[in-house]
Protein backbone atom coordinates (compact mmCIF):
# COMPACT_ATOMS: atom_id res chain seq x y z
CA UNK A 1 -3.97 -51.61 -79.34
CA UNK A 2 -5.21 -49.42 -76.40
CA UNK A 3 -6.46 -46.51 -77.52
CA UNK A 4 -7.47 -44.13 -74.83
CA UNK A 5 -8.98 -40.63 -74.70
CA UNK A 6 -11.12 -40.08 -71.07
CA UNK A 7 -13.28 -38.48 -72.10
CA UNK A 8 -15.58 -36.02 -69.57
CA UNK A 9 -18.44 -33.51 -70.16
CA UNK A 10 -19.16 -30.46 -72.29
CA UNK A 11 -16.91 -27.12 -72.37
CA UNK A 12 -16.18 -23.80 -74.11
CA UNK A 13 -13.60 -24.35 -76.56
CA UNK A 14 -14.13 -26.67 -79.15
CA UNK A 15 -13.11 -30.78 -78.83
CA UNK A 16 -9.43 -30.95 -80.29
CA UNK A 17 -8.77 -32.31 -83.44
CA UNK A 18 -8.18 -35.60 -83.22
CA UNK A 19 -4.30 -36.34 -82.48
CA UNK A 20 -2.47 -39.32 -80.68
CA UNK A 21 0.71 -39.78 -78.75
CA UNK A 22 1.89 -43.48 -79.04
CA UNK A 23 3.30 -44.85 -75.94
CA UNK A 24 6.39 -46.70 -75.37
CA UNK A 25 8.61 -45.24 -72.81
CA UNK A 26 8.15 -46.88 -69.18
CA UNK A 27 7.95 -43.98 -67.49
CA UNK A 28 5.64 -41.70 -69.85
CA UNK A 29 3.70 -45.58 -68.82
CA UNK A 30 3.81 -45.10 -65.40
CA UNK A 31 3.07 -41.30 -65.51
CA UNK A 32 -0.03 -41.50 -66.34
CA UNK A 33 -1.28 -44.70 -64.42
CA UNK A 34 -2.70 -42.87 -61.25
CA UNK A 35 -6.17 -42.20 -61.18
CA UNK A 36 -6.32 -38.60 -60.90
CA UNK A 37 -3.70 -37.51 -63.61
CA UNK A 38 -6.42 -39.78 -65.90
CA UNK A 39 -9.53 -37.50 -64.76
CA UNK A 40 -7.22 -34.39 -64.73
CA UNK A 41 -6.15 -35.17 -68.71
CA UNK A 42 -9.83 -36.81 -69.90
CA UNK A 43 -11.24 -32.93 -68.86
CA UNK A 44 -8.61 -30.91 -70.65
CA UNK A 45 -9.31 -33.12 -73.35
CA UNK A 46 -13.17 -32.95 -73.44
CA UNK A 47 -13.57 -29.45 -71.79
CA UNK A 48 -10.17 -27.48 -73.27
CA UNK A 49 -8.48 -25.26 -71.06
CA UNK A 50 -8.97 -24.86 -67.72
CA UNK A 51 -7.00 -22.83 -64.56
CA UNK A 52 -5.77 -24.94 -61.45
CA UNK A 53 -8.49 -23.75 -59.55
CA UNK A 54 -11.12 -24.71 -61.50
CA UNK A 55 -9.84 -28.28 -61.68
CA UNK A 56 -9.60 -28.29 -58.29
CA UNK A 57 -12.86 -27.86 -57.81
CA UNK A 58 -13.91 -30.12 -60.21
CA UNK A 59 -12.00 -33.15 -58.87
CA UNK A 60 -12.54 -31.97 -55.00
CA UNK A 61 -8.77 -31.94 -54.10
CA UNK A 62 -6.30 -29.21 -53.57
CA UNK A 63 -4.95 -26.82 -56.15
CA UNK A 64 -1.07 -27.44 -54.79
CA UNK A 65 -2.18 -31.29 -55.51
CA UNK A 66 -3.78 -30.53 -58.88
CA UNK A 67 -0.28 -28.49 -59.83
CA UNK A 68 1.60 -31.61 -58.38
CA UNK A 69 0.28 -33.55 -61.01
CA UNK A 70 -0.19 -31.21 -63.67
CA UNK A 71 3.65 -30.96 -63.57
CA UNK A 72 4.04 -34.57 -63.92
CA UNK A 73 1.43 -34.85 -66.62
CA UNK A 74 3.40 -31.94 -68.45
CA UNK A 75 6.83 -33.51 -67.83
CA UNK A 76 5.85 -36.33 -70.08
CA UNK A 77 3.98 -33.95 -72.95
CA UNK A 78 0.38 -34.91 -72.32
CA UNK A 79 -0.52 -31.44 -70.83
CA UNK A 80 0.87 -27.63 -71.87
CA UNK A 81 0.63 -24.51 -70.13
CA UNK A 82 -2.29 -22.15 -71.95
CA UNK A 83 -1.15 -19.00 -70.90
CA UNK A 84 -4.00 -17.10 -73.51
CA UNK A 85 -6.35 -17.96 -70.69
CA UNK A 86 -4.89 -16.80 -67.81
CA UNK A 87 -6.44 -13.07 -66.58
CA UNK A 88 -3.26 -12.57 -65.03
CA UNK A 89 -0.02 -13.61 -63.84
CA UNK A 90 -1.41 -15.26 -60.85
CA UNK A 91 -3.56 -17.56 -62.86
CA UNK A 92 -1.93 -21.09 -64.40
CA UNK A 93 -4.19 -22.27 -67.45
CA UNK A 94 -3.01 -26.02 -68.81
CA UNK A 95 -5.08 -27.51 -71.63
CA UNK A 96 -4.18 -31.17 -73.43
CA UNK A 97 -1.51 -31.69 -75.78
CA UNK A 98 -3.16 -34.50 -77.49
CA UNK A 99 -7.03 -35.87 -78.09
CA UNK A 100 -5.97 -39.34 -77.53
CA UNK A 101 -3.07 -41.59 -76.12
CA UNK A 102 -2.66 -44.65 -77.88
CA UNK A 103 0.13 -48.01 -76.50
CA UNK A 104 0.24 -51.24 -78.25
CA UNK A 105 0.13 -54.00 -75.30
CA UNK A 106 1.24 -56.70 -78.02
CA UNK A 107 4.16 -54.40 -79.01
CA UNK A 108 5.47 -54.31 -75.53
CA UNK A 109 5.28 -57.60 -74.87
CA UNK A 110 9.23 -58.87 -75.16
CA UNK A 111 10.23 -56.22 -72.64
CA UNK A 112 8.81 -56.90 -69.24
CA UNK A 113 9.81 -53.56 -68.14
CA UNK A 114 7.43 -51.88 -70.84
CA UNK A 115 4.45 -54.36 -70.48
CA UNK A 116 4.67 -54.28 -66.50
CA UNK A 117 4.20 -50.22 -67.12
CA UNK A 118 1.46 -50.69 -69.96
CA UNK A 119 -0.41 -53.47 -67.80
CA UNK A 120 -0.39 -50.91 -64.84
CA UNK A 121 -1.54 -48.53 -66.91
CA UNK A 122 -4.33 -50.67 -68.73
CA UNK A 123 -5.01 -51.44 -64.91
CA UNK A 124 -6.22 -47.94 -64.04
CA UNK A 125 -7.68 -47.08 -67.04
CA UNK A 126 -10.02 -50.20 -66.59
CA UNK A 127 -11.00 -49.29 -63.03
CA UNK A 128 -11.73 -45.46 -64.21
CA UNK A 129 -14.39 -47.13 -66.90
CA UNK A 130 -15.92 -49.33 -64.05
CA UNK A 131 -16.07 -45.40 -61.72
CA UNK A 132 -18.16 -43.76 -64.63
CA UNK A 133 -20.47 -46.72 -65.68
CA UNK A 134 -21.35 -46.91 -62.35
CA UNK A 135 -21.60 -43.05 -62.51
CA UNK A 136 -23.87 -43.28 -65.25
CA UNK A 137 -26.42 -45.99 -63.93
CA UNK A 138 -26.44 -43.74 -60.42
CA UNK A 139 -27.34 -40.81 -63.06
CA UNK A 140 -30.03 -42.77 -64.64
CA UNK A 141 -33.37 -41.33 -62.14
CA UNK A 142 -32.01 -37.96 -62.98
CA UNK A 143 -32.15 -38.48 -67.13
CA UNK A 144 -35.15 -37.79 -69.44
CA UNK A 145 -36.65 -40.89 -70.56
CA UNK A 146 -35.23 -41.08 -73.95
CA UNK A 147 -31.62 -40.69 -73.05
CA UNK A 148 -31.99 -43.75 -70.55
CA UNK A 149 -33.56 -46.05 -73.98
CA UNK A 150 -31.17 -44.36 -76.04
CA UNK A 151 -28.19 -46.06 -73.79
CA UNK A 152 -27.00 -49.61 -73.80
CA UNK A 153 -24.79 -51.96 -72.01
CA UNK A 154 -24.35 -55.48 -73.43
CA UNK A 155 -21.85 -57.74 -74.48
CA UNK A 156 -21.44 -60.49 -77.22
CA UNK A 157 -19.96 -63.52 -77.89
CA UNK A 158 -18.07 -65.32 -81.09
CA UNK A 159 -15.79 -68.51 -81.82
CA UNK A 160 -12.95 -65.79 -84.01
CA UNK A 161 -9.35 -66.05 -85.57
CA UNK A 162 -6.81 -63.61 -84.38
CA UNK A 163 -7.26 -62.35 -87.83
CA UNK A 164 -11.29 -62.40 -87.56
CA UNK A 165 -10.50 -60.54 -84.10
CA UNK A 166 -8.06 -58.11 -85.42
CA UNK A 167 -10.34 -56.89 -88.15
CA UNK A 168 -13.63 -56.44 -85.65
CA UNK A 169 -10.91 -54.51 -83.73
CA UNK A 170 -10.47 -51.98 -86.72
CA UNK A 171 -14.19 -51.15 -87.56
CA UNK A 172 -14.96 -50.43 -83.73
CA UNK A 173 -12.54 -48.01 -84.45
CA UNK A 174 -13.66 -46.94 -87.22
CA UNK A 175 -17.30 -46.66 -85.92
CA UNK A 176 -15.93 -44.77 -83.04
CA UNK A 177 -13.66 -42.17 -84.93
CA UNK A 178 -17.46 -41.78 -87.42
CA UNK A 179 -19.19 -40.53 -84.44
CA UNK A 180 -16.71 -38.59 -82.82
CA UNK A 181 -16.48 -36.64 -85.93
CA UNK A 182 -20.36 -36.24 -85.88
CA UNK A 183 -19.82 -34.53 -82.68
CA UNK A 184 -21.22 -31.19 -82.08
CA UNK A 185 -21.09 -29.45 -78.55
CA UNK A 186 -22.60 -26.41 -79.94
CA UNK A 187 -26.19 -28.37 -80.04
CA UNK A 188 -27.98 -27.21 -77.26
CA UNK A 189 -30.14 -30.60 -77.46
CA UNK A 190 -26.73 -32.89 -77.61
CA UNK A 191 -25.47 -34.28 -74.30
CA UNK A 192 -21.29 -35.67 -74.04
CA UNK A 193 -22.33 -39.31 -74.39
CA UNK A 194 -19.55 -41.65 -73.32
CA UNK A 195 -18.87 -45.42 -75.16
CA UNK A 196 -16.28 -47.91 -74.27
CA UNK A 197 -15.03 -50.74 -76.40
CA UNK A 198 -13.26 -53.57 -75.38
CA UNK A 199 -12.55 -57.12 -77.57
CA UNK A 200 -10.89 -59.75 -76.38
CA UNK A 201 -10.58 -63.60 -76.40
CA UNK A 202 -11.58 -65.14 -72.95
CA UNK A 203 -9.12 -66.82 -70.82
């Protein structure tokens, strides 16, 4: 199970509640499998709302490109207009439908249409997490010392059964949904802290 959220930094309305949309439909699949539609949903999701022009600025491109894909984001239902925000009619606010998208690689399998959409998919996502951890160790001169112990990157190793693997699978998740509920962007001392999980037996 591929459970995917993207998330980004700190902003002013508070982190949605935590909701998924399960993936199965192709093109919903292929929708979302471009690089910046990814960093255009993981900041609506971790920063709520935001105009077309501020996202532009945030992702350096132009705003008739941002609204390019912010229409094909919202086509599929992972992004909805947020017209509250807007100051007036000029203005196009779009905040995330969802906190999480969530497709089942194993469930896809028998139709090589759907798996050759989820595998382009899992593609992307996978070089997006390579993009921020090397983000983050660029970061690292700029951090206090404690946040730089605080981190970790490491890896592990263990002879499992699908079932032995299946069941580590569902307390990373759990672990993950604990501290994601401990979350709290109100603290002035807290910082968005970013952790991804992957299991899976070696080729």
């Amino acid at each position: 199970m591929s459970d995917h959220t993207d998330a980004s930094t700190h902003g002013a309305e508070p982190p949605l509640a935590r909701t998924t949309e399960a993936l199965r439909d192709p093109r919903s699949l292929r929708a979302l499998a471009h690089p910046l539609r990814l960093q255009l949903l993981g900041i609506l999701r971790s920063d709520g709302a935001h105009s077309v022009g501020q996202l532009a600025d945030l992702v350096d491109e132009a705003p008739g490109t941002v609204s390019y894909h912010l229409g094909t984001l919202a086509k599929f239902g992972f992004v909805v207009e947020a017209p509250d925000r807007a100051r007036d009619g000029r203005e196009r606010w779009w905040r995330a439908a969802h906190s999480h998208t969530e497709f089942d690689p194993a469930a896809l399998l028998a139709d090589p249409e759907q798996y050759g959409a989820a595998r382009a998919l899992q593609q992307v996502i996978l070089q997006s997490y390579l993009g921020e951890l090397l983000t983050a160790l660029d970061a690292e001169p700029t951090l206090d010392r404690e946040w730089v112990a605080a981190s970790t990157h490491s890896d592990s190793f263990a002879y499992l059964t699908a079932e032995q693997l299946s069941e580590l699978t569902a307390e990373l998740a759990a672990l993950s949904r604990r501290w994601e509920a401990a979350s709290n962007p109100k603290d002035d001392s807290a910082k968005p802290v970013r952790w991804i999980v992957h299991a899976f037996p070696r080729a």
